[in-house]
Structures are given as C-alpha cells and as structure tokens.
N, C-alpha and C. Protein backbone atom coordinates (compact mmCIF):
# COMPACT_ATOMS: atom_id res chain seq x y z
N UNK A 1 11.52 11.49 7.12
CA UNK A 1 10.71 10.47 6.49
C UNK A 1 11.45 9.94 5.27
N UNK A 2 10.86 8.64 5.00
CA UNK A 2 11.87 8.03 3.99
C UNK A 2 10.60 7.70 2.83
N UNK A 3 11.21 7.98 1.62
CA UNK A 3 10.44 6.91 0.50
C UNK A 3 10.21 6.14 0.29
N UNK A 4 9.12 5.43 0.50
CA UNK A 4 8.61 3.63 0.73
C UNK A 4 8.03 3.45 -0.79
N UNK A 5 7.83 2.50 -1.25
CA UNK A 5 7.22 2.04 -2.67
C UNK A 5 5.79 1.79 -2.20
N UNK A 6 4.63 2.07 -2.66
CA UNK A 6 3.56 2.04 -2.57
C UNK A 6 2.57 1.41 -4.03
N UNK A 7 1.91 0.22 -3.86
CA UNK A 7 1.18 0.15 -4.59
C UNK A 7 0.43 0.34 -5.02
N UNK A 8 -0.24 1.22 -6.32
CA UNK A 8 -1.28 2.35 -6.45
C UNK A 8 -2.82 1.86 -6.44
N UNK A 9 -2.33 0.38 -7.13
CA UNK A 9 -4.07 0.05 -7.32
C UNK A 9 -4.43 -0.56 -5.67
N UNK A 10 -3.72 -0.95 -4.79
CA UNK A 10 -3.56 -1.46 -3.50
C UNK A 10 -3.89 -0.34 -2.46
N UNK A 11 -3.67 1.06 -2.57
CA UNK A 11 -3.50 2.22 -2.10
C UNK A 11 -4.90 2.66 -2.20
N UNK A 12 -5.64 2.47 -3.63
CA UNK A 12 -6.40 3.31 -3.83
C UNK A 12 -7.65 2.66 -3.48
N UNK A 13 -7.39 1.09 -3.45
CA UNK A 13 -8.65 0.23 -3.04
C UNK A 13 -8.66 0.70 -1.61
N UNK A 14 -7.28 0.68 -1.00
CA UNK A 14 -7.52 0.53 0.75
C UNK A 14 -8.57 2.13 1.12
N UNK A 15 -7.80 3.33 0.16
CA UNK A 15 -8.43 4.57 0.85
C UNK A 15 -10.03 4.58 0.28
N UNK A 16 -10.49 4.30 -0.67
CA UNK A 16 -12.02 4.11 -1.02
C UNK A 16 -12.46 3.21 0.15
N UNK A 17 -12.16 1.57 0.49
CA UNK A 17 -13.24 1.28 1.06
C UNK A 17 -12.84 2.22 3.09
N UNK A 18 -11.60 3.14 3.12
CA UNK A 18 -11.29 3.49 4.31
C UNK A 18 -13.01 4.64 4.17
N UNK A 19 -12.76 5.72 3.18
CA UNK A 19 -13.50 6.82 2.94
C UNK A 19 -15.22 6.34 2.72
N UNK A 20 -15.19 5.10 2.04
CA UNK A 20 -16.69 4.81 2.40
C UNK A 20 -17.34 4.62 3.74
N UNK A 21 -16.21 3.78 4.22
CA UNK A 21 -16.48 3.44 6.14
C UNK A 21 -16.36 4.58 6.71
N UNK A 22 -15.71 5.08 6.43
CA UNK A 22 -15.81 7.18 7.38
C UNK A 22 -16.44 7.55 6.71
N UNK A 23 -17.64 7.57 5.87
CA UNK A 23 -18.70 8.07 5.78
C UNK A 23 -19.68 7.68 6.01
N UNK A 24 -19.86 6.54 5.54
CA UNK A 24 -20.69 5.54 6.40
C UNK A 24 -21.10 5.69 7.96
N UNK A 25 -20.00 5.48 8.16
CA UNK A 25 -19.69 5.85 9.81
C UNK A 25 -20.18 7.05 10.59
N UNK A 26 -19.92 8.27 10.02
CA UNK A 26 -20.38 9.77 10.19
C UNK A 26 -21.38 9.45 10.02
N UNK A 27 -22.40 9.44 8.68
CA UNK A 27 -23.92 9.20 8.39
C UNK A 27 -24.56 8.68 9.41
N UNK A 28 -24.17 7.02 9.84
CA UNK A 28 -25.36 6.80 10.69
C UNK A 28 -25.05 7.06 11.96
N UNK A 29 -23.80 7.52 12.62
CA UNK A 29 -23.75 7.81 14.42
C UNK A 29 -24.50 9.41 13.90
N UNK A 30 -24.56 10.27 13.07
CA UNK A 30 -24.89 11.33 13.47
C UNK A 30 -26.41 11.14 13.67
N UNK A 31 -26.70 9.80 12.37
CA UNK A 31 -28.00 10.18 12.37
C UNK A 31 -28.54 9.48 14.27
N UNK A 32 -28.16 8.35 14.73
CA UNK A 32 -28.19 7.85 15.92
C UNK A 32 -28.17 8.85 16.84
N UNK A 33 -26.95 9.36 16.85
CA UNK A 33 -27.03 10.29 18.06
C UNK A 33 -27.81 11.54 17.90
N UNK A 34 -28.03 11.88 16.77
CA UNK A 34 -29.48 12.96 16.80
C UNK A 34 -30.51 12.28 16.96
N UNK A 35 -30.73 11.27 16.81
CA UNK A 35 -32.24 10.77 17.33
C UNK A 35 -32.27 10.20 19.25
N UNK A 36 -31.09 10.03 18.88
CA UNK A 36 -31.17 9.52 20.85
C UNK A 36 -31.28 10.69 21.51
N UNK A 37 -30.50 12.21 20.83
CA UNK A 37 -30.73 12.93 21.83
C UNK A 37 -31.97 13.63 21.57
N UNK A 38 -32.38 13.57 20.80
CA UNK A 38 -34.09 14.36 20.40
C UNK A 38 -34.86 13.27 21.26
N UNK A 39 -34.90 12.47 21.38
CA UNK A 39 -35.68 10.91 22.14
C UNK A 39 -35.82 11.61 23.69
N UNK A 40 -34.13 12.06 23.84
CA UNK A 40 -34.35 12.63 25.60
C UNK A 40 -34.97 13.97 26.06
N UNK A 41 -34.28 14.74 25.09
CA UNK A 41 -34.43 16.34 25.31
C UNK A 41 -34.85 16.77 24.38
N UNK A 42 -35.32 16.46 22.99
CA UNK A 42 -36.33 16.94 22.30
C UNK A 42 -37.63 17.27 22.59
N UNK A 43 -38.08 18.65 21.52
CA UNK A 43 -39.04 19.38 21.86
C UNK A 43 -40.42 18.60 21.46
N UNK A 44 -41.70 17.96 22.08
CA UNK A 44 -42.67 17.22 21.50
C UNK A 44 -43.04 17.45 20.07
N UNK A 45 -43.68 17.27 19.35
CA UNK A 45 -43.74 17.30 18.01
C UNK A 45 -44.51 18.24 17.91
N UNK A 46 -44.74 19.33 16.70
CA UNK A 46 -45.28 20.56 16.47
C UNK A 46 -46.42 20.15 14.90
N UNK A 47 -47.58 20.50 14.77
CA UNK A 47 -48.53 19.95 14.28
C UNK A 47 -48.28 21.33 12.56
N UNK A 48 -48.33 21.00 11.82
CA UNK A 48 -47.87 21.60 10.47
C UNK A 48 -46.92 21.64 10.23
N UNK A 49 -46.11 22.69 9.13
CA UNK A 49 -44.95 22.83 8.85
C UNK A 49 -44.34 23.61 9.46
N UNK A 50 -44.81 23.71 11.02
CA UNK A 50 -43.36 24.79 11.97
C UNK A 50 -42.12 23.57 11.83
N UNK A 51 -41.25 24.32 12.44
CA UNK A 51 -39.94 23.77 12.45
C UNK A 51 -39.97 23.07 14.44
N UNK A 52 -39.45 22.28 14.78
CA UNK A 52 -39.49 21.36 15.73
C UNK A 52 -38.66 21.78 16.62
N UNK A 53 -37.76 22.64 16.47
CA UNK A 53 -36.56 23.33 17.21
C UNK A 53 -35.76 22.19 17.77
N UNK A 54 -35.29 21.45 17.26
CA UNK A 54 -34.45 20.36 17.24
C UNK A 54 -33.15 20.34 16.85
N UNK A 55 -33.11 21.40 15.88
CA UNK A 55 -31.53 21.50 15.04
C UNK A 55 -30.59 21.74 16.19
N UNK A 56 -30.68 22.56 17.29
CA UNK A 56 -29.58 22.21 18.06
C UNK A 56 -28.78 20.78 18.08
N UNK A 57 -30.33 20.01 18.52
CA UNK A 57 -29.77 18.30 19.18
C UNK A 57 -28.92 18.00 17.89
N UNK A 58 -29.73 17.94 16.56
CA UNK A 58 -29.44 17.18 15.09
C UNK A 58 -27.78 17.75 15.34
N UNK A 59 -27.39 18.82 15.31
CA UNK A 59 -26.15 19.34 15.21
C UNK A 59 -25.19 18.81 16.18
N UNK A 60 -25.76 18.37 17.41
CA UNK A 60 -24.98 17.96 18.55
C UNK A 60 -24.58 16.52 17.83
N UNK A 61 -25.40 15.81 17.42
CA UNK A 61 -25.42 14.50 16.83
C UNK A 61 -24.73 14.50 16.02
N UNK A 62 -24.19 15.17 15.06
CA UNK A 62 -23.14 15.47 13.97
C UNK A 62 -21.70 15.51 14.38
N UNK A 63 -21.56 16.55 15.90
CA UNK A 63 -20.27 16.79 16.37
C UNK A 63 -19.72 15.59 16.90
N UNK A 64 -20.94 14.90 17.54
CA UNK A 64 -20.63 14.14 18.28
C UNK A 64 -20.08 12.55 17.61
N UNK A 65 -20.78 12.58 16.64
CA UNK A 65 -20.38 11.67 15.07
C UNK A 65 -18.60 12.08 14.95
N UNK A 66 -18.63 13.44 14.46
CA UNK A 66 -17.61 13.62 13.94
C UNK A 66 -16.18 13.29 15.39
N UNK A 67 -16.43 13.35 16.51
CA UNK A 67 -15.49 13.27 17.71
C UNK A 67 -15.40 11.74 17.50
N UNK A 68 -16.52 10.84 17.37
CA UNK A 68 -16.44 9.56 17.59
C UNK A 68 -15.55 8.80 16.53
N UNK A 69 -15.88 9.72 15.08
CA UNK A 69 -15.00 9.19 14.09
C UNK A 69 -13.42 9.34 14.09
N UNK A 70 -13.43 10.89 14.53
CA UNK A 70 -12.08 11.08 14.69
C UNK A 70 -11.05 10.05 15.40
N UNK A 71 -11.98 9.64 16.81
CA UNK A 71 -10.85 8.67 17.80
C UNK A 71 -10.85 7.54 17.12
N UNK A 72 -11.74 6.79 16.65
CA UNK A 72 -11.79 5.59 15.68
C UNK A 72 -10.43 5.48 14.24
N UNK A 73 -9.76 7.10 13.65
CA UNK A 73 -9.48 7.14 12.53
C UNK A 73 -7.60 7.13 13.89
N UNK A 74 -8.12 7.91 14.88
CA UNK A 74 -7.13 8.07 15.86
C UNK A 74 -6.34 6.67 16.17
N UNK A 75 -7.20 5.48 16.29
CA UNK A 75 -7.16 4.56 16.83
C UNK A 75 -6.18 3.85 15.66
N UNK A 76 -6.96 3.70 14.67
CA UNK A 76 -6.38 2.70 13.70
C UNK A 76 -5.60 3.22 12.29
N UNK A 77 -5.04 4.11 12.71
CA UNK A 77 -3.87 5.08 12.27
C UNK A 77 -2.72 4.14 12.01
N UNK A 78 -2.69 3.29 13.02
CA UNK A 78 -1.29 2.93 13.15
C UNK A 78 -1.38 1.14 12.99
N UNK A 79 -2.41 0.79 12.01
CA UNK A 79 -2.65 -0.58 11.99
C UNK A 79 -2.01 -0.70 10.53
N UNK A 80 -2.03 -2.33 10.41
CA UNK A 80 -1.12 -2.46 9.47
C UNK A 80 -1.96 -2.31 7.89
N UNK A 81 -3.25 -2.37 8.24
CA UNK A 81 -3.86 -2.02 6.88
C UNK A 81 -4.15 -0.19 6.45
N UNK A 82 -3.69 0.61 7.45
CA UNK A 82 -3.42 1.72 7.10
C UNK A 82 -1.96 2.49 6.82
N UNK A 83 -1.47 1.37 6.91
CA UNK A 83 0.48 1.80 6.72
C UNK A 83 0.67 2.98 5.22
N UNK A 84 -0.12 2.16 4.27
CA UNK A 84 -0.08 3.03 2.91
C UNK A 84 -0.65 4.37 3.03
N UNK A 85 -2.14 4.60 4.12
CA UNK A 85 -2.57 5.61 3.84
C UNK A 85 -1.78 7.06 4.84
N UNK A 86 -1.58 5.86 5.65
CA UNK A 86 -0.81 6.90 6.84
C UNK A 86 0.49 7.97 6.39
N UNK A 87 1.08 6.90 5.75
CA UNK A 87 2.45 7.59 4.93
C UNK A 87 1.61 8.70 4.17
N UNK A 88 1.09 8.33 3.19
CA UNK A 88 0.57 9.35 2.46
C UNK A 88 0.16 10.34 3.29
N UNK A 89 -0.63 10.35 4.03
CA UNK A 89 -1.37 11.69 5.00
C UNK A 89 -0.10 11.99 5.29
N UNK A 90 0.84 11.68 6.07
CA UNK A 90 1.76 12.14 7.02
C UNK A 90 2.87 13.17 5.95
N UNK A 91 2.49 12.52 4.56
CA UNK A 91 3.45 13.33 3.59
C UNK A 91 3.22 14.36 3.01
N UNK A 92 1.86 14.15 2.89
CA UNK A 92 1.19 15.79 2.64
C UNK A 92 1.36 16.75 3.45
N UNK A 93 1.27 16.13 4.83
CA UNK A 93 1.55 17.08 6.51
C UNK A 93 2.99 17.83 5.86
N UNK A 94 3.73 16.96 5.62
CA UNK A 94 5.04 17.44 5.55
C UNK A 94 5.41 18.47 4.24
N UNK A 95 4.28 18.14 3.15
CA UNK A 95 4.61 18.73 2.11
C UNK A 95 3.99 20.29 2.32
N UNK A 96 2.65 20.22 2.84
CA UNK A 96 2.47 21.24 3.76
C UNK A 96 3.15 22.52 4.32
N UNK A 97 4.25 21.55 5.04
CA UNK A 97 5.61 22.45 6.06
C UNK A 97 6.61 23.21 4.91
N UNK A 98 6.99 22.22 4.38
CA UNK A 98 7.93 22.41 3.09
C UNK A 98 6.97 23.65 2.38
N UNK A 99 5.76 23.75 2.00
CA UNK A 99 5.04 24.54 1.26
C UNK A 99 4.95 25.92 1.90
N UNK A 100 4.91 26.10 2.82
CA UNK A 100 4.76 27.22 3.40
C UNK A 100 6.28 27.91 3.73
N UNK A 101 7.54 27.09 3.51
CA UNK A 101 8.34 27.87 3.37
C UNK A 101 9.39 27.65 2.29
N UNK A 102 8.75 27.35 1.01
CA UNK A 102 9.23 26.79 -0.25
C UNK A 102 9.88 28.41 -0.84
N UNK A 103 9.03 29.31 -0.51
CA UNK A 103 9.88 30.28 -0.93
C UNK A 103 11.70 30.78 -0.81
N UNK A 104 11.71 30.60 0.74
CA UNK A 104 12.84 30.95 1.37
C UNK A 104 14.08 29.71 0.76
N UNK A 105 13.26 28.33 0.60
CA UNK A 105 13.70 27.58 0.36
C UNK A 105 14.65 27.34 -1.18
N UNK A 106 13.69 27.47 -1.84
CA UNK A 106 14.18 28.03 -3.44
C UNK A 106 15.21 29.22 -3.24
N UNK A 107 15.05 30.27 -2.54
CA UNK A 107 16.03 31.34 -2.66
C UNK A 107 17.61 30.53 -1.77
N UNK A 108 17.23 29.86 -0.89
CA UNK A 108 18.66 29.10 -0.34
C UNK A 108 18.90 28.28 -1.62
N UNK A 109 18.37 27.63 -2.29
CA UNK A 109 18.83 26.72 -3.35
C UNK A 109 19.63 27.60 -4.41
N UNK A 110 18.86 28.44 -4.99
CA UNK A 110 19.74 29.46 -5.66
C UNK A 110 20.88 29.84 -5.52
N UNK A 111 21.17 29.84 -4.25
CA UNK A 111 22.62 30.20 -3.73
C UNK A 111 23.40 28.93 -3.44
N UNK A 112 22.69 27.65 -3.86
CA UNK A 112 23.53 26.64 -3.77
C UNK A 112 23.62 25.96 -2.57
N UNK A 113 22.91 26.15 -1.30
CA UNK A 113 22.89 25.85 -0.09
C UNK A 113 22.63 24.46 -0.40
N UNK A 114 23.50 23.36 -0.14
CA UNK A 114 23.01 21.96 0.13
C UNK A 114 22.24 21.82 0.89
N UNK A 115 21.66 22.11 1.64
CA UNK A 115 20.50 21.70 2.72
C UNK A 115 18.95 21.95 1.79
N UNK A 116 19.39 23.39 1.52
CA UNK A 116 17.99 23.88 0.71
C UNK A 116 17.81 22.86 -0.79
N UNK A 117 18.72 22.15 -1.41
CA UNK A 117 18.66 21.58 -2.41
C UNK A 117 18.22 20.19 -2.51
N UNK A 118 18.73 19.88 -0.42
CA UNK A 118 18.37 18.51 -0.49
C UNK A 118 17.00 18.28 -0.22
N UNK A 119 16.26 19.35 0.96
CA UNK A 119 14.61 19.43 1.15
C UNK A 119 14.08 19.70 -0.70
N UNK A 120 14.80 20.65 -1.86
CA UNK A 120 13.96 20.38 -2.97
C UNK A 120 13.89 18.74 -3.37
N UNK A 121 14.92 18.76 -3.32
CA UNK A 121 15.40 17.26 -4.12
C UNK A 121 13.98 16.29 -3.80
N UNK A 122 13.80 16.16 -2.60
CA UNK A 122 12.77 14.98 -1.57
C UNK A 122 11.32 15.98 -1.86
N UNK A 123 11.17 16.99 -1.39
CA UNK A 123 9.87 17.67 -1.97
C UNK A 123 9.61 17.23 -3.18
N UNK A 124 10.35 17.42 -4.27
CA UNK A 124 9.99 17.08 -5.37
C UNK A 124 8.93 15.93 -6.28
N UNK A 125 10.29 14.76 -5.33
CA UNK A 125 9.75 13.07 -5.76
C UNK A 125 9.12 12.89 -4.45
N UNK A 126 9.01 13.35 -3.59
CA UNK A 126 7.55 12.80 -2.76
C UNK A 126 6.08 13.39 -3.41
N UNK A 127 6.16 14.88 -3.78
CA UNK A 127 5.13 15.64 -4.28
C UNK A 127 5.17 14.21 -5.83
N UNK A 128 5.75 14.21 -6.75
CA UNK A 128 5.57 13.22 -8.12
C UNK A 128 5.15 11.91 -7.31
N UNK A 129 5.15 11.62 -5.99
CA UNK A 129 4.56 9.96 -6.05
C UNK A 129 3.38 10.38 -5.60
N UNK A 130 3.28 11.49 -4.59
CA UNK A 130 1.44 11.54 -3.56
C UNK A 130 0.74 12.02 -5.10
N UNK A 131 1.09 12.78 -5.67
CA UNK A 131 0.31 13.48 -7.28
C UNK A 131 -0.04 11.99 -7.96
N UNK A 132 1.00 10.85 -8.43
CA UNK A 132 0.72 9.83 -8.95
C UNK A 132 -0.31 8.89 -8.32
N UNK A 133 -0.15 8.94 -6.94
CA UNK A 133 -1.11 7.78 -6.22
C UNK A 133 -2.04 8.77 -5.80
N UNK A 134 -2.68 9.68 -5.87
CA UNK A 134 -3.52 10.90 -5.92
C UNK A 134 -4.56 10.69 -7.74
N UNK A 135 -3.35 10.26 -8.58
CA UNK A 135 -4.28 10.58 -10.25
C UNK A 135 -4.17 11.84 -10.24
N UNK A 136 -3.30 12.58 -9.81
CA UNK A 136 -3.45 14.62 -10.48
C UNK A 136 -2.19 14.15 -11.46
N UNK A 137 -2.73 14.22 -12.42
CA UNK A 137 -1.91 14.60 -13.33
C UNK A 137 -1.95 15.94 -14.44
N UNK A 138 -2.55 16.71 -13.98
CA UNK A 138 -2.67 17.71 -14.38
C UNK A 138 -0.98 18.94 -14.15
N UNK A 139 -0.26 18.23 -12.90
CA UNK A 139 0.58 19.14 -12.45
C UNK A 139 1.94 18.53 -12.50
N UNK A 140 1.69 17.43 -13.16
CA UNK A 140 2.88 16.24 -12.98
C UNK A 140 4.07 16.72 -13.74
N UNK A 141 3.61 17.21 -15.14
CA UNK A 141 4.70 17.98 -16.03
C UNK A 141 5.64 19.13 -15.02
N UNK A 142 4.52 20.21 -14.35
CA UNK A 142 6.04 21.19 -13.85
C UNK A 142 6.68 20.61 -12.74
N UNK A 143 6.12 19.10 -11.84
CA UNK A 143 7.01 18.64 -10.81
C UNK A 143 7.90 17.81 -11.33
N UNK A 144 7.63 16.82 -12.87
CA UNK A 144 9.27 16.51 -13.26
C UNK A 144 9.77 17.56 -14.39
N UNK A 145 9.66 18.97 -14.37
CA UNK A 145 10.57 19.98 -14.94
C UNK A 145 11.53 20.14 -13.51
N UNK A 146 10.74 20.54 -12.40
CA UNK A 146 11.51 20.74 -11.19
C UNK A 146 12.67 19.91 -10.70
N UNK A 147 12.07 18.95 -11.05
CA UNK A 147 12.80 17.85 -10.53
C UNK A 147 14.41 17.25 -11.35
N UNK A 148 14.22 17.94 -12.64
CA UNK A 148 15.18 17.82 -13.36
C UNK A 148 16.35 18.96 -13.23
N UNK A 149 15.17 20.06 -13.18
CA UNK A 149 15.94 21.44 -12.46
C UNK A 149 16.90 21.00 -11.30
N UNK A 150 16.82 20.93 -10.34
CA UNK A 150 17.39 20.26 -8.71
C UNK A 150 18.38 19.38 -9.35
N UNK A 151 18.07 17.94 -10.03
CA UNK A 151 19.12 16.94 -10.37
C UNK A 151 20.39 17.21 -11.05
N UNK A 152 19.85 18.23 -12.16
CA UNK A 152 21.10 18.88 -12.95
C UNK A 152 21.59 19.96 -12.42
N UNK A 153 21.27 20.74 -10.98
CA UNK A 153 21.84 21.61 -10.23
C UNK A 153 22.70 21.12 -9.23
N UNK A 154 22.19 19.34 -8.82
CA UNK A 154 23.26 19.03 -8.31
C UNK A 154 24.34 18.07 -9.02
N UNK A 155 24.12 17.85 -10.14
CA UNK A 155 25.04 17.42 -11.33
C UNK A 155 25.90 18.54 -11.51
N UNK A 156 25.83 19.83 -11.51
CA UNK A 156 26.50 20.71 -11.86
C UNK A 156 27.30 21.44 -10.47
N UNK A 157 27.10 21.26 -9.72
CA UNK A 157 27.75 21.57 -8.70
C UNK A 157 28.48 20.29 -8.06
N UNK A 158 28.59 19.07 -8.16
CA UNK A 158 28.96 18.11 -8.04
C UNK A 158 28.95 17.36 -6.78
N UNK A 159 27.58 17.58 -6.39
CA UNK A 159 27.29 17.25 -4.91
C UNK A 159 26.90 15.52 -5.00
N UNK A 160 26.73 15.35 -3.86
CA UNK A 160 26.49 13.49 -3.47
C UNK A 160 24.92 13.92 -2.68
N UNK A 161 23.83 14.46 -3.43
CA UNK A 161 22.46 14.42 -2.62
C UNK A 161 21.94 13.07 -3.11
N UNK A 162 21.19 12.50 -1.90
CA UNK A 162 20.24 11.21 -2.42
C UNK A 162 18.80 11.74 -1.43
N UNK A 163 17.78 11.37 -1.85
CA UNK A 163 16.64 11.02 -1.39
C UNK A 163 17.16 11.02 0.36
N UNK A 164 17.57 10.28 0.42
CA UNK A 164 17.99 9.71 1.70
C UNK A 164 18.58 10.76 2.88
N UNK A 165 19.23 11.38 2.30
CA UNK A 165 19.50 12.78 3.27
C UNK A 165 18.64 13.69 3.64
N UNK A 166 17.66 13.32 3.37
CA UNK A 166 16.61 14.33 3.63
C UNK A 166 16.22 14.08 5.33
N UNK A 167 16.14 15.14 5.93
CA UNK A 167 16.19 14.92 7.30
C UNK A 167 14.61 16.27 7.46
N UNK A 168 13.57 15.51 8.58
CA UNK A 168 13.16 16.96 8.55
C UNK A 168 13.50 18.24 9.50
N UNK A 169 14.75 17.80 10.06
CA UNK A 169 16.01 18.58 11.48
C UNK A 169 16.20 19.99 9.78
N UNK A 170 16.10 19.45 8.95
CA UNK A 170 16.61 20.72 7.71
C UNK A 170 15.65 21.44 7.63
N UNK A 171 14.39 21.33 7.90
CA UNK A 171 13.18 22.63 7.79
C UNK A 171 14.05 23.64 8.63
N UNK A 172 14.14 23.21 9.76
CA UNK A 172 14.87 24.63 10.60
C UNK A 172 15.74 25.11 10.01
N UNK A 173 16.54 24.58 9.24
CA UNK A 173 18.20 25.04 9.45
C UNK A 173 18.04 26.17 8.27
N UNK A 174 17.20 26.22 7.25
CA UNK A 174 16.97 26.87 5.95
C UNK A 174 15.70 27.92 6.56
C-alpha cells in the first residue's frame, strides 16, 4: 500500500454522514424486519406485563439488519465516494498485521535488518496520518519520537529507505 494525501475535514464529513447512514440503516431494517417477522410467526399478544416471547424474532431482525448492512457496506466499498474511507480501514487492517508482529519486528530493526526498518519506517507515518485523521492525539508525541528514532537509524547507517519501499511481500520475510 502506498501513502495517498487525504483531506481531513473531507474525510471526516464523508465517515460521519457514512456512520449516520449505517446506523440509520441498522435501526430501521432491524426494526422492519422484527416487525415483519413477529407479523408472520409471532406469538398473539399476551394481556399484562408477561413478556410476548418474541425476542427470538426481534433478534432475528437485528442479524438480519446487520447481514443486510454488511453487503450494502460490501457493495459500496469500492465507490468513489468511499476511496478516503476505504484506505483508511484497509490501513488499520494492515496496521493490525504489522501490530501483532511489531515485536519481532523491532528486534530485526535492532540488528539493522533493512526490511524490518523499512515496515517501521511506513508503520510509523501511516499510524501519524490514521491517528491525525482519527483526532487521537493523545499518542501522537511517542509515534513522532518513533519516527525520528527509525529516520536517524537510517541516517546513521546510511541507507536509501523511502515510504515507497514498503512492500507488504516484507511482513513474511521478517
């Protein structure tokens, strides 16, 4: 994956009104499809405060919400007004991968392994842009300490890493 420039206030409008419509969306198919299926196979109505034994259907109506949303989010994944959010999801996926074997990773860097230096290098400034177009700035300070760490490790060893070499064929190889 490569580093694209992303516009934050553009980014953040698209994923609010995306997250209102997927909720939106969930809310009323669940509430729909729990009432269509209580309509068919629901239990007649129960006279006080017993319970209606319905929560099965209500729950079916929820899953069935949540399957419908999924193929819908499935669908338009790849449209051009989700290009910004997609990258982002797809980079967390990746930061993810990188995260779970950041340990091994750091210990190859230590030893100077260009491969392991070039996955920090790109971990780094992808983690400082999803954190920026995210608003965590709570964590932003130790990802540009890191990040300075890596730059002046490959300043000092006198390597040619860019952003750009980052391949994700290097998760394996480290």
């Amino acid at each position: 994956m490569k580093l694209i420039s992303i516009n934050k206030q553009q980014y953040r409008q698209q994923l609010n009104k995306l997250l209102i419509g997927l909720v939106s969306c969930l809310t009323l198919l669940s509430l729909g499809f729990g009432a269509i299926l209580i309509a068919f196979f629901g239990q007649t109505p129960v006279a006080g405060s017993e319970s209606t034994g319905n929560f099965h259907l209500n729950l079916m109506g929820v899953i069935l919400a949540v399957v419908f949303c999924s193929l819908i989010m499935n669908i338009i994944k790849t449209k051009p007004f989700m290009h910004d959010i997609y990258w982002v999801w797809q980079m967390k996926q990746l930061h993810n991968r990188i995260y779970r074997k950041l340990t091994k990773i750091v210990a190859a860097a230590d030893k100077n392994e260009p491969d392991a230096i070039t996955i920090l290098l790109f971990y780094y400034h992808t983690q400082k842009q999803v954190y920026e177009l995210d608003n965590n700035t709570l964590t932003l300070d130790a990802v540009n300490q890191n990040i300075q760490k890596v730059e002046s490790q490959i300043a000092q060893l006198n390597l040619s890493i860019s952003l750009d070499d980052f391949d994700i064929a290097l998760l394996g190889e480290v």
